[in-house]
PDB file of N, CA and C in Angstrom:
ATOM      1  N   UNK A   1     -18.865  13.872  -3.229  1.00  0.00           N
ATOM      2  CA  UNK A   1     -17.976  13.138  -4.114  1.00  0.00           C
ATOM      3  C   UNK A   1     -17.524  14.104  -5.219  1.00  0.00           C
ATOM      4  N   UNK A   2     -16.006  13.635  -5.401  1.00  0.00           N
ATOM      5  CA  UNK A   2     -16.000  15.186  -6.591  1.00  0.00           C
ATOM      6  C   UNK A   2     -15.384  14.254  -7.626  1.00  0.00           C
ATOM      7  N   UNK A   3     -15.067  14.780  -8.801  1.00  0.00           N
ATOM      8  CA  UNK A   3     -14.481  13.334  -9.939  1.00  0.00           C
ATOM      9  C   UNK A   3     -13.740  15.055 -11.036  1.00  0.00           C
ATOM     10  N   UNK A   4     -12.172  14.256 -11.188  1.00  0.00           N
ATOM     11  CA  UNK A   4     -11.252  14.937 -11.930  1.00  0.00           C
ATOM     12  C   UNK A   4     -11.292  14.433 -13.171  1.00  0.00           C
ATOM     13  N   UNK A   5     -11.306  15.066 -13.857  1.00  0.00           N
ATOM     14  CA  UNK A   5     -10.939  14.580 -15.610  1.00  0.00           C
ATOM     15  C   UNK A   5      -9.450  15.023 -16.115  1.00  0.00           C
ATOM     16  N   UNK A   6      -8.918  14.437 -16.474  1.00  0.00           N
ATOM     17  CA  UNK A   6      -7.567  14.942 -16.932  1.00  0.00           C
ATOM     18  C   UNK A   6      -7.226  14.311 -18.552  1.00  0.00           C
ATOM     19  N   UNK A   7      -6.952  14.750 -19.133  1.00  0.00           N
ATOM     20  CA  UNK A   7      -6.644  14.791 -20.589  1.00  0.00           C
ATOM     21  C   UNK A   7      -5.783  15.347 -20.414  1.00  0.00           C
ATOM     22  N   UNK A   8      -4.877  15.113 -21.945  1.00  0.00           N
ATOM     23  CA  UNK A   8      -3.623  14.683 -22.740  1.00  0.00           C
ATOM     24  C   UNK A   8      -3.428  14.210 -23.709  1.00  0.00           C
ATOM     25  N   UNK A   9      -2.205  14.535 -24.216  1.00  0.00           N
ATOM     26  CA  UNK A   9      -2.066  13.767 -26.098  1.00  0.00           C
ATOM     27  C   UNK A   9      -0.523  14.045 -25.359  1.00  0.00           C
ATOM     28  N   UNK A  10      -0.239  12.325 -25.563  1.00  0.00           N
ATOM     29  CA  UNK A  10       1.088  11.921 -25.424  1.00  0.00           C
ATOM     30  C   UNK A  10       2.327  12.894 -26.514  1.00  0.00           C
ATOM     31  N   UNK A  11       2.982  12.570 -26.457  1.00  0.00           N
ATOM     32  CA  UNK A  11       3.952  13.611 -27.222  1.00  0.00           C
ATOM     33  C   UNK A  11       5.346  12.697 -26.915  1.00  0.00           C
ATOM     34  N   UNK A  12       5.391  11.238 -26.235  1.00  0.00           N
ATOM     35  CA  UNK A  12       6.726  10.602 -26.611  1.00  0.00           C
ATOM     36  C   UNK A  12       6.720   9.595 -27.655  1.00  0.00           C
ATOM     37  N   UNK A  13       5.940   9.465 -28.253  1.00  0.00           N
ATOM     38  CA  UNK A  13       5.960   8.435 -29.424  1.00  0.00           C
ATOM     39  C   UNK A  13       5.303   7.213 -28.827  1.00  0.00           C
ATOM     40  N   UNK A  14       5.006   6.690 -27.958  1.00  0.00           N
ATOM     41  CA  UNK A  14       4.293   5.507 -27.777  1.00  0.00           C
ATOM     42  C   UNK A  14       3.476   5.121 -28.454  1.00  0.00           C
ATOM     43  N   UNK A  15       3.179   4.072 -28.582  1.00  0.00           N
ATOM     44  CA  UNK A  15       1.937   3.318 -29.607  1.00  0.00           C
ATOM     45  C   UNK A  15       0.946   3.058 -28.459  1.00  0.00           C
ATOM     46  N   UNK A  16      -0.479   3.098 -29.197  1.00  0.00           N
ATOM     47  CA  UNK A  16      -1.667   3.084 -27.898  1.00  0.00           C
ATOM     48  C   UNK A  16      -1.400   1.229 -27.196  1.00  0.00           C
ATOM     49  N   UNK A  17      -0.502   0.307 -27.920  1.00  0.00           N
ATOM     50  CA  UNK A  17      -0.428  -0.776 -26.974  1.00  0.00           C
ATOM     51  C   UNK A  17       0.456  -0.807 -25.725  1.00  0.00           C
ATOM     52  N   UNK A  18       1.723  -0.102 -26.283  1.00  0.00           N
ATOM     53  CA  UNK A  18       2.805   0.883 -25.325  1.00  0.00           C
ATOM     54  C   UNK A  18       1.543   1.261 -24.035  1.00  0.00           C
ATOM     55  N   UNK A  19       0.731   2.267 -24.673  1.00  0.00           N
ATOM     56  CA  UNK A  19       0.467   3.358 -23.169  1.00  0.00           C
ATOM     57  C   UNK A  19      -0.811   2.270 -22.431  1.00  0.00           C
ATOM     58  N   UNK A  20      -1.113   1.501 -23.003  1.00  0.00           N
ATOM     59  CA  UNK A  20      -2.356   0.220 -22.512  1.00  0.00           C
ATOM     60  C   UNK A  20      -1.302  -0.613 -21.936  1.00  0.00           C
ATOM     61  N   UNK A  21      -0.101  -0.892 -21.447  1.00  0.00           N
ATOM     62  CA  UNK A  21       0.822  -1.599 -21.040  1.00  0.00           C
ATOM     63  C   UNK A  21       1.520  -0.914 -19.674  1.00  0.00           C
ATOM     64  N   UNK A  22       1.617   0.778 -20.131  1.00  0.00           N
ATOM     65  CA  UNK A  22       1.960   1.618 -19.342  1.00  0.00           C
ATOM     66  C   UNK A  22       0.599   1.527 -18.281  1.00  0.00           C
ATOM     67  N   UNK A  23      -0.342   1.918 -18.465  1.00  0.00           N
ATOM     68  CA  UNK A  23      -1.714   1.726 -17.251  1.00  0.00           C
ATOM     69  C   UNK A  23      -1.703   0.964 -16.376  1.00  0.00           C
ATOM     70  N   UNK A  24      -1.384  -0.488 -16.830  1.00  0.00           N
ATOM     71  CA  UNK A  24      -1.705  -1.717 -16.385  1.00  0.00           C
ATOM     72  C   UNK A  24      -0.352  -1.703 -15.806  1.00  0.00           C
ATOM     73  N   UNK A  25       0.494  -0.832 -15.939  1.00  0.00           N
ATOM     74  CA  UNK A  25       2.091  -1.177 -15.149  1.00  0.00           C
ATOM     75  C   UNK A  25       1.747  -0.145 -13.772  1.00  0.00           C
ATOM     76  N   UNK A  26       1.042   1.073 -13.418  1.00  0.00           N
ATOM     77  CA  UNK A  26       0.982   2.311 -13.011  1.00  0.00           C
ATOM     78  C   UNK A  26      -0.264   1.717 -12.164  1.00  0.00           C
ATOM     79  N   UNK A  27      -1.556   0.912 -12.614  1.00  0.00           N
ATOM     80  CA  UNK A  27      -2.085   1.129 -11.942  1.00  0.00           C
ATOM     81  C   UNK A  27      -2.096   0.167  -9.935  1.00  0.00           C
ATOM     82  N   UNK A  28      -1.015  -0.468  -9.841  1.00  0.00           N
ATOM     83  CA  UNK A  28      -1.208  -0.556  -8.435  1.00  0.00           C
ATOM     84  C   UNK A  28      -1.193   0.708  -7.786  1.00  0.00           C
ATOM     85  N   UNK A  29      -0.302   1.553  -7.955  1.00  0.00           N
ATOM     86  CA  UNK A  29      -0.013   3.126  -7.478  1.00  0.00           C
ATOM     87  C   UNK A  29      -1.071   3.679  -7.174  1.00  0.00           C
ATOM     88  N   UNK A  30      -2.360   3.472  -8.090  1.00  0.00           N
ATOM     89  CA  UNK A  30      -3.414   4.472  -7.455  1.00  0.00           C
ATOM     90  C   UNK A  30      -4.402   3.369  -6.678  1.00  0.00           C
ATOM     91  N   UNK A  31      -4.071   2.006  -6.061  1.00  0.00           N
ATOM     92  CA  UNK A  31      -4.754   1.765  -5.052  1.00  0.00           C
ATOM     93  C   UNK A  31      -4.372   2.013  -3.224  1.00  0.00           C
ATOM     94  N   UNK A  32      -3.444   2.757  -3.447  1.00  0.00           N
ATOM     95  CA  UNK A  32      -3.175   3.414  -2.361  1.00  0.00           C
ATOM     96  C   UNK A  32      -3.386   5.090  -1.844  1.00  0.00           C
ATOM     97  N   UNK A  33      -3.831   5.491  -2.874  1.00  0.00           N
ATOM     98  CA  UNK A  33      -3.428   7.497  -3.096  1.00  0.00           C
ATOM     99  C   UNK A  33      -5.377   7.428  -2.349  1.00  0.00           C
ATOM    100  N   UNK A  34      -4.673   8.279  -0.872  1.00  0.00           N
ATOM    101  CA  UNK A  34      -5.699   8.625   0.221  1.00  0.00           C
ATOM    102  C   UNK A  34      -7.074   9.141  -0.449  1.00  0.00           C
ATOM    103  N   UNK A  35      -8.521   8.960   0.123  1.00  0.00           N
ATOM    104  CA  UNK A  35      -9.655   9.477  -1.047  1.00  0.00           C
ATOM    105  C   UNK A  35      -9.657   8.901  -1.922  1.00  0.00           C
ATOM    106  N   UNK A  36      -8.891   8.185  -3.034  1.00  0.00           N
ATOM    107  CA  UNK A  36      -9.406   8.197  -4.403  1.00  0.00           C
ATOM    108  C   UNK A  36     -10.387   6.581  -4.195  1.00  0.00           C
ATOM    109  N   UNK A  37     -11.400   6.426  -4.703  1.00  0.00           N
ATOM    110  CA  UNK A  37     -12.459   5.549  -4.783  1.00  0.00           C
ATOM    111  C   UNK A  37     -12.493   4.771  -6.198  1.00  0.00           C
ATOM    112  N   UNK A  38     -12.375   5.225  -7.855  1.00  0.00           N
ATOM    113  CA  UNK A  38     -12.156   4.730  -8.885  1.00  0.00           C
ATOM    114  C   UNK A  38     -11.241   5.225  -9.438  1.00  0.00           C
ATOM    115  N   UNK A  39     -10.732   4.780 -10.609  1.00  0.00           N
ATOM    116  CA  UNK A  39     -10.090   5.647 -11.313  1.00  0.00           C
ATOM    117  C   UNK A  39     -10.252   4.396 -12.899  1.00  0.00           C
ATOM    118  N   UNK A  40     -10.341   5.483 -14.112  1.00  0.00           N
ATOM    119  CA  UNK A  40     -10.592   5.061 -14.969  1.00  0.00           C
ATOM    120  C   UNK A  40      -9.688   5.476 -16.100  1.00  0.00           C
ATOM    121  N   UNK A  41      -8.821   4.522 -16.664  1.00  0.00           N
ATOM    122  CA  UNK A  41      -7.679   4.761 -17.488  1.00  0.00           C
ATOM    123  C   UNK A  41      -8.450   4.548 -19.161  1.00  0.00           C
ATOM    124  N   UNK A  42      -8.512   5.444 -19.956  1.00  0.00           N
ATOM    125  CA  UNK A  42      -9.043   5.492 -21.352  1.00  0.00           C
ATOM    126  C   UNK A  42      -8.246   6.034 -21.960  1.00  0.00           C
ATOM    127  N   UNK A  43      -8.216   5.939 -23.050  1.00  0.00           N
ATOM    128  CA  UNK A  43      -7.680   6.181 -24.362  1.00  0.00           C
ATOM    129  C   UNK A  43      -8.162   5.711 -25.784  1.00  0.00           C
ATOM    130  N   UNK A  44      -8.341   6.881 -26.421  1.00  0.00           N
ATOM    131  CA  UNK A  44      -9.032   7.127 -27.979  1.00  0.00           C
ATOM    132  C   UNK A  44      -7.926   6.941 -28.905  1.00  0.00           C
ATOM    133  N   UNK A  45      -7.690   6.349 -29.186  1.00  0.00           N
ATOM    134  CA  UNK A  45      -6.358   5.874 -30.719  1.00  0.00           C
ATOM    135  C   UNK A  45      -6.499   6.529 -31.608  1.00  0.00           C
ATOM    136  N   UNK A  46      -7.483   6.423 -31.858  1.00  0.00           N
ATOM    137  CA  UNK A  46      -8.281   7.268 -33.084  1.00  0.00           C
ATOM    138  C   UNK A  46      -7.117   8.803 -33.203  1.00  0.00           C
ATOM    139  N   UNK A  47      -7.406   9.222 -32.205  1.00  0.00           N
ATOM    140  CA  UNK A  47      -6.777  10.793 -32.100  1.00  0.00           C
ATOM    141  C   UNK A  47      -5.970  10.792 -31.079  1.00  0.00           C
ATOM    142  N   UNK A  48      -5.720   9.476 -30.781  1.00  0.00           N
ATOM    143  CA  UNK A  48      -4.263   9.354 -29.634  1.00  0.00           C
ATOM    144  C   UNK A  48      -3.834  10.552 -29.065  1.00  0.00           C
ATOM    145  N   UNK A  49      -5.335  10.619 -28.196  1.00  0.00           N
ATOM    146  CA  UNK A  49      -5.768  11.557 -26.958  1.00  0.00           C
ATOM    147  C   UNK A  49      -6.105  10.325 -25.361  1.00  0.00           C
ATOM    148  N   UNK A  50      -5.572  10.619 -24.561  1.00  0.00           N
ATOM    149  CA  UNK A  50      -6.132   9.887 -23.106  1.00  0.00           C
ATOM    150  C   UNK A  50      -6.862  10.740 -22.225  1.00  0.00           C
ATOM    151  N   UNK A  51      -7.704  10.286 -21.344  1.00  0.00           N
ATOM    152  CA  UNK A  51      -8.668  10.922 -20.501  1.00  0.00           C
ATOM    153  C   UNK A  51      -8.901  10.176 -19.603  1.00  0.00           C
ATOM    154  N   UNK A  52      -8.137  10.448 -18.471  1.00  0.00           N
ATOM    155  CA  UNK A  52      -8.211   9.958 -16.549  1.00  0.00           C
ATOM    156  C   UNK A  52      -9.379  10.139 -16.669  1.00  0.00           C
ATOM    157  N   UNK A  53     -10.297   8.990 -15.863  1.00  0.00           N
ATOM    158  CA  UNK A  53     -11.152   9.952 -14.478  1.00  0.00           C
ATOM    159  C   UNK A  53     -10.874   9.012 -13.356  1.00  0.00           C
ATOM    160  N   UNK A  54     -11.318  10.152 -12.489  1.00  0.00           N
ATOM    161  CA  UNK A  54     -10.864   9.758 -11.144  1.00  0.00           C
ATOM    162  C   UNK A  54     -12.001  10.077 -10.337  1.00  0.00           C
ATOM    163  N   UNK A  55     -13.015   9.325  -9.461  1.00  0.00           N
ATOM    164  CA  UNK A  55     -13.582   9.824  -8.718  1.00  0.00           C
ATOM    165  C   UNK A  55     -13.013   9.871  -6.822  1.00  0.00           C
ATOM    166  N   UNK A  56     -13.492  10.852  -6.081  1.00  0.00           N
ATOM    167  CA  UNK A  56     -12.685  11.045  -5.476  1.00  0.00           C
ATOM    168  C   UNK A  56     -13.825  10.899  -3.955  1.00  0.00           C
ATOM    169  N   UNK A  57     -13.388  11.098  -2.732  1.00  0.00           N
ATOM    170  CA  UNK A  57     -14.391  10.967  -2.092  1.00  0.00           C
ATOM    171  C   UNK A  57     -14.753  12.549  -1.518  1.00  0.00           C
ATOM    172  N   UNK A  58     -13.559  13.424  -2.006  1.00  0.00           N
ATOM    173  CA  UNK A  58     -14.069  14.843  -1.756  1.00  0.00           C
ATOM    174  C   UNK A  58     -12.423  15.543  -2.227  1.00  0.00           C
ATOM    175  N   UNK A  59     -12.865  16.744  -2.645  1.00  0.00           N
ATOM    176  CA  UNK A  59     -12.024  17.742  -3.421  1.00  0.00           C
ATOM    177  C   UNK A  59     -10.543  17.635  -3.081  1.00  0.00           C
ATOM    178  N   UNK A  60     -10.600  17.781  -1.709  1.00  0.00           N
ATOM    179  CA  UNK A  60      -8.943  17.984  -0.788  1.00  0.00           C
ATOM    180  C   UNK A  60      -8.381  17.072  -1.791  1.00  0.00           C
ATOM    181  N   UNK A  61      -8.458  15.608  -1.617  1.00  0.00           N
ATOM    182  CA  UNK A  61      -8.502  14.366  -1.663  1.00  0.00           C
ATOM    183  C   UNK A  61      -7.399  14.354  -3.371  1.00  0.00           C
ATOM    184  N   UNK A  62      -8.377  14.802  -4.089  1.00  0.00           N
ATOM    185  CA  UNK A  62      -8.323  15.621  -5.786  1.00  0.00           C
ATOM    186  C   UNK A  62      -7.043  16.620  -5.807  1.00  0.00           C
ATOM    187  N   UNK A  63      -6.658  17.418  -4.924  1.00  0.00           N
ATOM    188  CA  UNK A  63      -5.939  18.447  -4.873  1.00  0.00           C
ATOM    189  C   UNK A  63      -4.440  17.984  -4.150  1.00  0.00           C
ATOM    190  N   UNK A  64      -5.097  17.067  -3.471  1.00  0.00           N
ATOM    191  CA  UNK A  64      -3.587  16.796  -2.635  1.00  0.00           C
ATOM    192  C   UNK A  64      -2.975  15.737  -3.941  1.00  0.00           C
ATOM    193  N   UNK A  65      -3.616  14.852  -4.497  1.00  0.00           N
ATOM    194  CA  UNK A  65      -3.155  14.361  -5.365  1.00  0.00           C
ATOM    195  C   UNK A  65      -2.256  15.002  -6.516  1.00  0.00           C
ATOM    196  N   UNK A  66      -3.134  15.832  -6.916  1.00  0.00           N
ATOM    197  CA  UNK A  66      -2.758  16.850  -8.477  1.00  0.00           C
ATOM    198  C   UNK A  66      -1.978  17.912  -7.721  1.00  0.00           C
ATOM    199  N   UNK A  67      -1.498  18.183  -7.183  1.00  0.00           N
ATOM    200  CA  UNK A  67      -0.767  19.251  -6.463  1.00  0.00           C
ATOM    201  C   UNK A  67       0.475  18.614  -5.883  1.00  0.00           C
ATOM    202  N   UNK A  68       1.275  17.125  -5.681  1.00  0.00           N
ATOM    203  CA  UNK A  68       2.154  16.611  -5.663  1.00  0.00           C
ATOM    204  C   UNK A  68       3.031  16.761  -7.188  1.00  0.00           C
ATOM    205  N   UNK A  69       3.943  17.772  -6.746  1.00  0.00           N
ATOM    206  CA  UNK A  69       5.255  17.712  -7.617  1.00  0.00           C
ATOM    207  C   UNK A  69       5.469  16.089  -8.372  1.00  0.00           C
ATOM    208  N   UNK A  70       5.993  15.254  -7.127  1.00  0.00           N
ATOM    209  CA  UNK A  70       6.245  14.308  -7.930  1.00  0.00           C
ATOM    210  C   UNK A  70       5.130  13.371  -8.334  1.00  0.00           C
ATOM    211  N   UNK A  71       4.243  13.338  -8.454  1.00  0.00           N
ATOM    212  CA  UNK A  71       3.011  13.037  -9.083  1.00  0.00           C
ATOM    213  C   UNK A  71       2.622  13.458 -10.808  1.00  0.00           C
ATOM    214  N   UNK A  72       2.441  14.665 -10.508  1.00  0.00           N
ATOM    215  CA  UNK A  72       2.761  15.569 -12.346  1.00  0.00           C
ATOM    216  C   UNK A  72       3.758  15.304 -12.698  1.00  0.00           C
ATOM    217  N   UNK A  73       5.324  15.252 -12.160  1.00  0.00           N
ATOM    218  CA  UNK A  73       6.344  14.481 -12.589  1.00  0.00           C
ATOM    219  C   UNK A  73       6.150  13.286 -13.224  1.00  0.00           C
ATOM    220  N   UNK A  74       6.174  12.358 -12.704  1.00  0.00           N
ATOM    221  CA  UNK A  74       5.675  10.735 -13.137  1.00  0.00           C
ATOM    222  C   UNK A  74       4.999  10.988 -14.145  1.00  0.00           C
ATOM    223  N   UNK A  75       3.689  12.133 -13.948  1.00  0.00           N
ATOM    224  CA  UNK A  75       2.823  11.690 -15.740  1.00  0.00           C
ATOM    225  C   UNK A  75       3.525  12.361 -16.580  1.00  0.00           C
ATOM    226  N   UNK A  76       4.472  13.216 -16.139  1.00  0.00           N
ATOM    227  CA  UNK A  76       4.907  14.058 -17.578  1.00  0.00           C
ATOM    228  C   UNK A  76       6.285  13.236 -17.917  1.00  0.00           C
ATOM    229  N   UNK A  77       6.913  12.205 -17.616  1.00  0.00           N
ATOM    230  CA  UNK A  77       7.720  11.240 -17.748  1.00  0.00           C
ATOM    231  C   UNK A  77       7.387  10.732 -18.549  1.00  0.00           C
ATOM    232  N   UNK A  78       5.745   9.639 -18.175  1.00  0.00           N
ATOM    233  CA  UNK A  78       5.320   8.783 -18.851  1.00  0.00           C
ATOM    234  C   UNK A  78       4.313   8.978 -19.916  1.00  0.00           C
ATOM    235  N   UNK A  79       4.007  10.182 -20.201  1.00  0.00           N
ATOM    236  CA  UNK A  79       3.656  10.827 -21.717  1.00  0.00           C
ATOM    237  C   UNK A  79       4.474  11.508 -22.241  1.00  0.00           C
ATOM    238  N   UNK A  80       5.330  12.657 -21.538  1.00  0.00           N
ATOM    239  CA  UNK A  80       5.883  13.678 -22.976  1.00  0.00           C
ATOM    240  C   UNK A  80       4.897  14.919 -22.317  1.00  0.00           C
ATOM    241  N   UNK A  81       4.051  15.208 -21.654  1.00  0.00           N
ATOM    242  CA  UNK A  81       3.293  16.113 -21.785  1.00  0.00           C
ATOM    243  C   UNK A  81       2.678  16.239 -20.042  1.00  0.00           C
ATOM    244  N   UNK A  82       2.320  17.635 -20.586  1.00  0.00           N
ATOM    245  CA  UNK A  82       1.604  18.507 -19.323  1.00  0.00           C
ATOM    246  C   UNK A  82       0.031  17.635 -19.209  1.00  0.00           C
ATOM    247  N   UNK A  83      -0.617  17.567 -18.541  1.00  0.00           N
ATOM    248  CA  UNK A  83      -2.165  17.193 -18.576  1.00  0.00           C
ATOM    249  C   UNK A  83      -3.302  18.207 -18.005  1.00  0.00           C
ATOM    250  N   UNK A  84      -4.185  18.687 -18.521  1.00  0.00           N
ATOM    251  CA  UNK A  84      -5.528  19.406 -18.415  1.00  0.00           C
ATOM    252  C   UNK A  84      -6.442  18.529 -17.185  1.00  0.00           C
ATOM    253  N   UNK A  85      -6.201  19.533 -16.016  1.00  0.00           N
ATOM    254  CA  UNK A  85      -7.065  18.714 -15.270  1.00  0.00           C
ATOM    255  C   UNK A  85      -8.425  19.618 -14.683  1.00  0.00           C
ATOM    256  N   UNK A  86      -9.521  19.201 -14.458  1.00  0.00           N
ATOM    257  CA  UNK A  86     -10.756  19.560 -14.141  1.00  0.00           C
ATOM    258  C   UNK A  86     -11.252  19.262 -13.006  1.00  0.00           C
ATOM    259  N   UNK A  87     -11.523  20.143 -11.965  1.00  0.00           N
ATOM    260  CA  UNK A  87     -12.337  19.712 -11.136  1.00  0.00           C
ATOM    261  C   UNK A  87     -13.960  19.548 -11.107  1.00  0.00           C
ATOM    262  N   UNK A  88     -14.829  18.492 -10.753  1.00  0.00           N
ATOM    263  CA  UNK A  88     -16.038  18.457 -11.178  1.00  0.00           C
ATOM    264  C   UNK A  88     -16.688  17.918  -9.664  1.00  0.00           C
ATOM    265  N   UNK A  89     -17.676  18.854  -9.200  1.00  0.00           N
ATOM    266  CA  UNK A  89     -18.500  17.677  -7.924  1.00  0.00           C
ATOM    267  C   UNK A  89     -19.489  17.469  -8.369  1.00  0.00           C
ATOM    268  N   UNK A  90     -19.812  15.982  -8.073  1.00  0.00           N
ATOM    269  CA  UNK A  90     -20.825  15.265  -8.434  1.00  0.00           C
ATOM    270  C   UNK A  90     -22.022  15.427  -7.846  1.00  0.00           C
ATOM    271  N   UNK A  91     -22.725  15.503  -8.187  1.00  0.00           N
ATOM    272  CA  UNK A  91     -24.477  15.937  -7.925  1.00  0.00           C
ATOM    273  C   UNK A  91     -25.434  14.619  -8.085  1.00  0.00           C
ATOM    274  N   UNK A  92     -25.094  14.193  -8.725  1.00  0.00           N
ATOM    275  CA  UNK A  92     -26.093  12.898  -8.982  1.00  0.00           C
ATOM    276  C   UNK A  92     -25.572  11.811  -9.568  1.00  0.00           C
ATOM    277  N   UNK A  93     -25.719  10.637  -9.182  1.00  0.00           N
ATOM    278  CA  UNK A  93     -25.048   8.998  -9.967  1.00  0.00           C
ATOM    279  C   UNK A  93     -26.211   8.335 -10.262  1.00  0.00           C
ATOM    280  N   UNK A  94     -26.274   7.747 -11.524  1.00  0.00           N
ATOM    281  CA  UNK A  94     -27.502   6.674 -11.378  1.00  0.00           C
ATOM    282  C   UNK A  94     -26.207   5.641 -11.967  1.00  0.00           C
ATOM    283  N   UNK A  95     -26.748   4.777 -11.242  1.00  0.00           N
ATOM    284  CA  UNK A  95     -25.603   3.090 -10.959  1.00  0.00           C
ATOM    285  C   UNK A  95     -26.834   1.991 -11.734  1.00  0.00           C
ATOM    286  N   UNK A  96     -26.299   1.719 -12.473  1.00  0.00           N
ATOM    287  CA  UNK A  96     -27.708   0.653 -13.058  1.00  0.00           C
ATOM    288  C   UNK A  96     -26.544  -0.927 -13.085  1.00  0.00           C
ATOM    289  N   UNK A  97     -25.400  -0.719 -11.859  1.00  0.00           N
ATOM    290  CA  UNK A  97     -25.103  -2.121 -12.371  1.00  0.00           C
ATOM    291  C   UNK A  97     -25.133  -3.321 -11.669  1.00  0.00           C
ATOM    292  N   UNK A  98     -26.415  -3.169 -10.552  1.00  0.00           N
ATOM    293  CA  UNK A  98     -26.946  -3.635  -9.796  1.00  0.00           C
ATOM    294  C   UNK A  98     -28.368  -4.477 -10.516  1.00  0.00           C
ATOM    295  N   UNK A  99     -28.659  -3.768 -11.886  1.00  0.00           N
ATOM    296  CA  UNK A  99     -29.329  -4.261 -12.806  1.00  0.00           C
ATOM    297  C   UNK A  99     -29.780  -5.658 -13.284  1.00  0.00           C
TER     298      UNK A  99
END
């Protein structure tokens, strides 16, 4: 399992209810994109910074995604900005929400 982090600081003026409106408009789109298993839309107001994660069911999966032109297109539309993305494989989960 590998999981992407991607960060950003918008740069079109949106207000954090704007980009919490924008998510919830965007996210049917990622229940179709091949591999991806979660994906987690956040945002800090505070410092009106956002931070994807995405867990994935393996790297390709991660790459074929973030490596679509019109994909980075779309986010740099709908922020104003480039995004910092990370690849990370996962080694260990503890799930306590079976709890």
């Amino acid at each position: 399992m590998y999981v992407t982090i991607v960060t950003y600081k918008p740069t079109n003026g949106k207000s954090p209810a704007e980009i919490a409106e924008s998510f919830e408009a965007s996210a049917p789109l990622f229940r179709s994109i091949p591999g991806l298993i979660r994906k987690y839309f956040c945002f800090d107001d505070a410092a009106h910074e956002g931070t994807s994660v995405y867990i994935w069911q393996d790297r390709a999966s991660a790459e074929a995604c973030f490596g679509n032109p019109e994909f980075l297109g779309r986010f740099k539309q709908s922020f104003g900005c480039d995004p910092t993305i990370k690849y990370v494989e996962t080694k260990l989960v503890v799930d306590n929400s079976g709890s």
